[in-house]
C-alpha atoms as a PDB file:
ATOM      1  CA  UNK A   1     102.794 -12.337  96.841  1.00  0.00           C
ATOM      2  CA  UNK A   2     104.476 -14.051 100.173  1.00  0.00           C
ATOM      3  CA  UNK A   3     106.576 -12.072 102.352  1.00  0.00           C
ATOM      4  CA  UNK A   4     110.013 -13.829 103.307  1.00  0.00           C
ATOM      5  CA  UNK A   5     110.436 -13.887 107.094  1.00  0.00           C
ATOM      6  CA  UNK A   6     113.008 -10.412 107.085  1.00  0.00           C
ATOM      7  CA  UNK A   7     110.623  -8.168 104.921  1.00  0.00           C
ATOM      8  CA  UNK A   8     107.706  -9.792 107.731  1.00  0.00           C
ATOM      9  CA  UNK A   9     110.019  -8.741 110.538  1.00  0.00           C
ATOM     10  CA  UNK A  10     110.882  -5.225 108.920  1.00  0.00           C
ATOM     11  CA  UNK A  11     106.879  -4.372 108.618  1.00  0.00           C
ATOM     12  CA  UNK A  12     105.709  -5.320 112.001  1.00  0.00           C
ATOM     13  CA  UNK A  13     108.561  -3.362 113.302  1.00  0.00           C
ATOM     14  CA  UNK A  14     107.562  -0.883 111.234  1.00  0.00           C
ATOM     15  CA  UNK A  15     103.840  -1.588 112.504  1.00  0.00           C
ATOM     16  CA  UNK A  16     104.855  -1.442 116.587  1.00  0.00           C
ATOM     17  CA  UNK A  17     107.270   1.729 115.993  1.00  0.00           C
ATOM     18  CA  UNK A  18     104.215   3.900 114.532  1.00  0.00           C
ATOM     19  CA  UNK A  19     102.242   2.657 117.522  1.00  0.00           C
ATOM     20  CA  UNK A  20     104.561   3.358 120.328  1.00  0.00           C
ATOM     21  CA  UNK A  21     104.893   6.584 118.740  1.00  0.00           C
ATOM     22  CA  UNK A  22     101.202   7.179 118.660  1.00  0.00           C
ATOM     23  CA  UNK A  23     101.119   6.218 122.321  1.00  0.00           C
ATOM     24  CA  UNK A  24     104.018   7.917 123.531  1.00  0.00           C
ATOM     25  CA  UNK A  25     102.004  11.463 122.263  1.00  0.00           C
ATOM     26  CA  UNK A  26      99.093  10.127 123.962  1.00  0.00           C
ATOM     27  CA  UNK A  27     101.217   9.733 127.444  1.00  0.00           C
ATOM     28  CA  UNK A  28     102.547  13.559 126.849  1.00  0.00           C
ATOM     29  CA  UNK A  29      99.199  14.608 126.221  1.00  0.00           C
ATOM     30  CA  UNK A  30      97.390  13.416 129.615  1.00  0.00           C
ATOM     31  CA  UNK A  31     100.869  14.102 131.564  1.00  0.00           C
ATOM     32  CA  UNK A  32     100.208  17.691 130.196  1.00  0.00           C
ATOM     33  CA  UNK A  33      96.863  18.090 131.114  1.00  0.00           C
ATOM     34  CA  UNK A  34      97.181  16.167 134.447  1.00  0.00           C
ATOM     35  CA  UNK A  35     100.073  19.367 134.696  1.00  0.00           C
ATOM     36  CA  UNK A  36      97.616  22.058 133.976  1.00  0.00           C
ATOM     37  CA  UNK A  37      94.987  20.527 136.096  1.00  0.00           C
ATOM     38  CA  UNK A  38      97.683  20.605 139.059  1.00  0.00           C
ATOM     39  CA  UNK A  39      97.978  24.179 138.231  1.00  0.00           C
ATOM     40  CA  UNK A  40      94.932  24.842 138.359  1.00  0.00           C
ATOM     41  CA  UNK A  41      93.987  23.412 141.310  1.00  0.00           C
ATOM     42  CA  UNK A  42      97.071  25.486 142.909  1.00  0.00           C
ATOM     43  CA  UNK A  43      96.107  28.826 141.593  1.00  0.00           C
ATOM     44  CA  UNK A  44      92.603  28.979 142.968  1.00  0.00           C
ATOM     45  CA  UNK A  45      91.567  31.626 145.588  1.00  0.00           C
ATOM     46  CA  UNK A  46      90.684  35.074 145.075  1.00  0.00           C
ATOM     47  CA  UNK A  47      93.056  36.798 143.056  1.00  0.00           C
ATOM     48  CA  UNK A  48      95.144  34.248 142.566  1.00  0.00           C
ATOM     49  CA  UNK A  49      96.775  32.927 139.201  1.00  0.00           C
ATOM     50  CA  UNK A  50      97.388  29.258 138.278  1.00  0.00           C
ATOM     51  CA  UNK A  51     101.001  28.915 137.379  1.00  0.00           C
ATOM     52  CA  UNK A  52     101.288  27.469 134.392  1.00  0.00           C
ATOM     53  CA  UNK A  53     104.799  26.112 132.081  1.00  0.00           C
ATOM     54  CA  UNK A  54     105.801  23.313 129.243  1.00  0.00           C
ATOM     55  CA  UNK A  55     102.624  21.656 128.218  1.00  0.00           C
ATOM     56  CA  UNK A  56     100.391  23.307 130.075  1.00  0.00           C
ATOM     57  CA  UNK A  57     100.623  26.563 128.586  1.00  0.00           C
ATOM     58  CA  UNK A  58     100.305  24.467 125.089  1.00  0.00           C
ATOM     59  CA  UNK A  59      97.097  23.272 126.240  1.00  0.00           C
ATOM     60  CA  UNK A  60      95.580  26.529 127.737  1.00  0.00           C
ATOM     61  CA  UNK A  61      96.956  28.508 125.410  1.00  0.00           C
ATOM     62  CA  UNK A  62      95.119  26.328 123.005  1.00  0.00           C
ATOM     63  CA  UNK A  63      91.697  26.581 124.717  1.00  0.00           C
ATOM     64  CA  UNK A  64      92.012  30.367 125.161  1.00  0.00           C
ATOM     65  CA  UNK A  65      92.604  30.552 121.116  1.00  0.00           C
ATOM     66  CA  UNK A  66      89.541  28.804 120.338  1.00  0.00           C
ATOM     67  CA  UNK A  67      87.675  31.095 123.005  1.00  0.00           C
ATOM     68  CA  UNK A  68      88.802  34.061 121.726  1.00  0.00           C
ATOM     69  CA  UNK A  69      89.154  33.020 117.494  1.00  0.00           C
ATOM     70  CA  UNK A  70      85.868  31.043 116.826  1.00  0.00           C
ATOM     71  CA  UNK A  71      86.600  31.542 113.033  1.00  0.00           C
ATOM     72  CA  UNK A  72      89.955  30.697 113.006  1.00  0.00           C
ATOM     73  CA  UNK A  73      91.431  33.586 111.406  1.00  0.00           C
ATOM     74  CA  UNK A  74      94.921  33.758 113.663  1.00  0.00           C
ATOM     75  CA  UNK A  75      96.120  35.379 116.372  1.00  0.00           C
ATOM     76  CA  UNK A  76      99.655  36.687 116.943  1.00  0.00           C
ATOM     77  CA  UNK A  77     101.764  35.006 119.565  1.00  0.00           C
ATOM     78  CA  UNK A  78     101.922  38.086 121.590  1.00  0.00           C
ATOM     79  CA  UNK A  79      98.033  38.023 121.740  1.00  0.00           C
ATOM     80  CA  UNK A  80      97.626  34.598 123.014  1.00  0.00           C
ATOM     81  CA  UNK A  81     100.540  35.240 125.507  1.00  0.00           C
ATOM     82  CA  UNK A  82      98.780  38.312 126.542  1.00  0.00           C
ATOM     83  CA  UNK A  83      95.275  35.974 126.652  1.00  0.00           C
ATOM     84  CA  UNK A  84      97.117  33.383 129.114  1.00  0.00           C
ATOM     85  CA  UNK A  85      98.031  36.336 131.274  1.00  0.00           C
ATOM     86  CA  UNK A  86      95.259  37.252 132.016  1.00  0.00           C
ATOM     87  CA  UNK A  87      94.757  33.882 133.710  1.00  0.00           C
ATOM     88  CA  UNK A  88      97.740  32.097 134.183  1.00  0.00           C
ATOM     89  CA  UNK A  89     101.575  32.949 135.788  1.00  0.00           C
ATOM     90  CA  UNK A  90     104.008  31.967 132.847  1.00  0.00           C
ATOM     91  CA  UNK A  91     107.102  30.293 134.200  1.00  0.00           C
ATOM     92  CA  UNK A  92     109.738  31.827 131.925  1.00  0.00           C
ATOM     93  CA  UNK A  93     112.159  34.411 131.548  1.00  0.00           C
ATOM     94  CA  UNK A  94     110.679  35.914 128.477  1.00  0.00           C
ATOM     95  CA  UNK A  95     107.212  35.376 129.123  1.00  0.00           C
ATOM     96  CA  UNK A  96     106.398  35.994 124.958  1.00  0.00           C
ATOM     97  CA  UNK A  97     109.379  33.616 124.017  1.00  0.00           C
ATOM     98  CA  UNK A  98     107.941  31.012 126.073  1.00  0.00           C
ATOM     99  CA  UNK A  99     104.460  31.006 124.838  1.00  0.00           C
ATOM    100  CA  UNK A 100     105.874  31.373 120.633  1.00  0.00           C
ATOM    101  CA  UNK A 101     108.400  28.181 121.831  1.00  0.00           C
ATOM    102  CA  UNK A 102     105.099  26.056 123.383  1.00  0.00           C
ATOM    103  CA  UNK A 103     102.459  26.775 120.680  1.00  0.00           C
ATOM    104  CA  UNK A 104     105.304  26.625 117.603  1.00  0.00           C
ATOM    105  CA  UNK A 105     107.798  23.955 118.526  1.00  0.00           C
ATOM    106  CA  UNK A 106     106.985  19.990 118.516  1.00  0.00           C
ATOM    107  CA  UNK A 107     104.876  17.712 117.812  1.00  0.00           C
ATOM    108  CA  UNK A 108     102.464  18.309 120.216  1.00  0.00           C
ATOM    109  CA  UNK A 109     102.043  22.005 119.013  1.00  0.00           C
ATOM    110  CA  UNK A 110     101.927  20.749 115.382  1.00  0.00           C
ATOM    111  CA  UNK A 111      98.629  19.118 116.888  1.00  0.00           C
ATOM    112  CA  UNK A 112      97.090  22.238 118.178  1.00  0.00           C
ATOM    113  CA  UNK A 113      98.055  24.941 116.338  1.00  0.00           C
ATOM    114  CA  UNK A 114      99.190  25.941 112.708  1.00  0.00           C
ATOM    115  CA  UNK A 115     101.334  28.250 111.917  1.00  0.00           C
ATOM    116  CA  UNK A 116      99.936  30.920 108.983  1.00  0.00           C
ATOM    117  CA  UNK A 117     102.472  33.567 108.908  1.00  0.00           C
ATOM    118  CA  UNK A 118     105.099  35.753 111.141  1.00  0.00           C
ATOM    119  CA  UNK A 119     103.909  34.929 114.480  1.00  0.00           C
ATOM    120  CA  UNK A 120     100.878  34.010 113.905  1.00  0.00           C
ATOM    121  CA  UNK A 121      98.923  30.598 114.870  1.00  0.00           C
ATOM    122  CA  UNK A 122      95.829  29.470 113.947  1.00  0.00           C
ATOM    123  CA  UNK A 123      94.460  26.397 116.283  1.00  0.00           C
ATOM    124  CA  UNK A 124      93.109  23.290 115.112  1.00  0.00           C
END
């Protein structure tokens, strides 16, 4: 079966729209994780907590998870917000708001985490 010329045009654009997609989440993944690193690098001394906000407490939040849930059971928002402070300064109002809106919103989050009931993630 031949293709006419606009159902050729309609799949490659179909073809370079899936891959600027693809690259456009891997952009907002290394721009995130260039972010934590700067936050990292800032929070060092004795005492002292990185600062962390947007993707960066995605991608922490997402390490600390796997840390602390080997078997991926779940863990409730409030405990992985509670696991980042430990570590981290949350730029936020509602420190808990901010951490359910960065590991349950997006399609970055989708990524990283699954969500298994009220509150509760389980990474990936």
């Amino acid at each position: 079966m031949t293709m006419n010329k606009g159902q050729f045009v309609e799949e490659w654009d179909n073809e370079l729209a899936a891959r600027e997609a693809e690259l456009l989440s891997e952009l907002e993944e290394v721009r995130g994780k260039r972010e934590h690193l700067k936050h990292l690098r800032n929070g060092t001394g004795v005492g002292a907590k990185g600062v962390i906000r947007g993707y960066a407490i995605l991608d922490a939040a997402h390490e600390l998870a796997k840390a602390k849930d080997p078997e991926q059971r779940g863990l409730h928002y409030n405990d992985i917000t509670d696991l980042l402070l430990e570590e981290y300064q949350i730029v936020g109002k509602d420190r808990y708001a901010t951490v359910n809106a960065a590991i349950g919103a997006g399609e970055r989050a989708k990524q990283k985490f699954d969500r298994t009931g009220k509150g509760i993630f389980r990474w990936k």
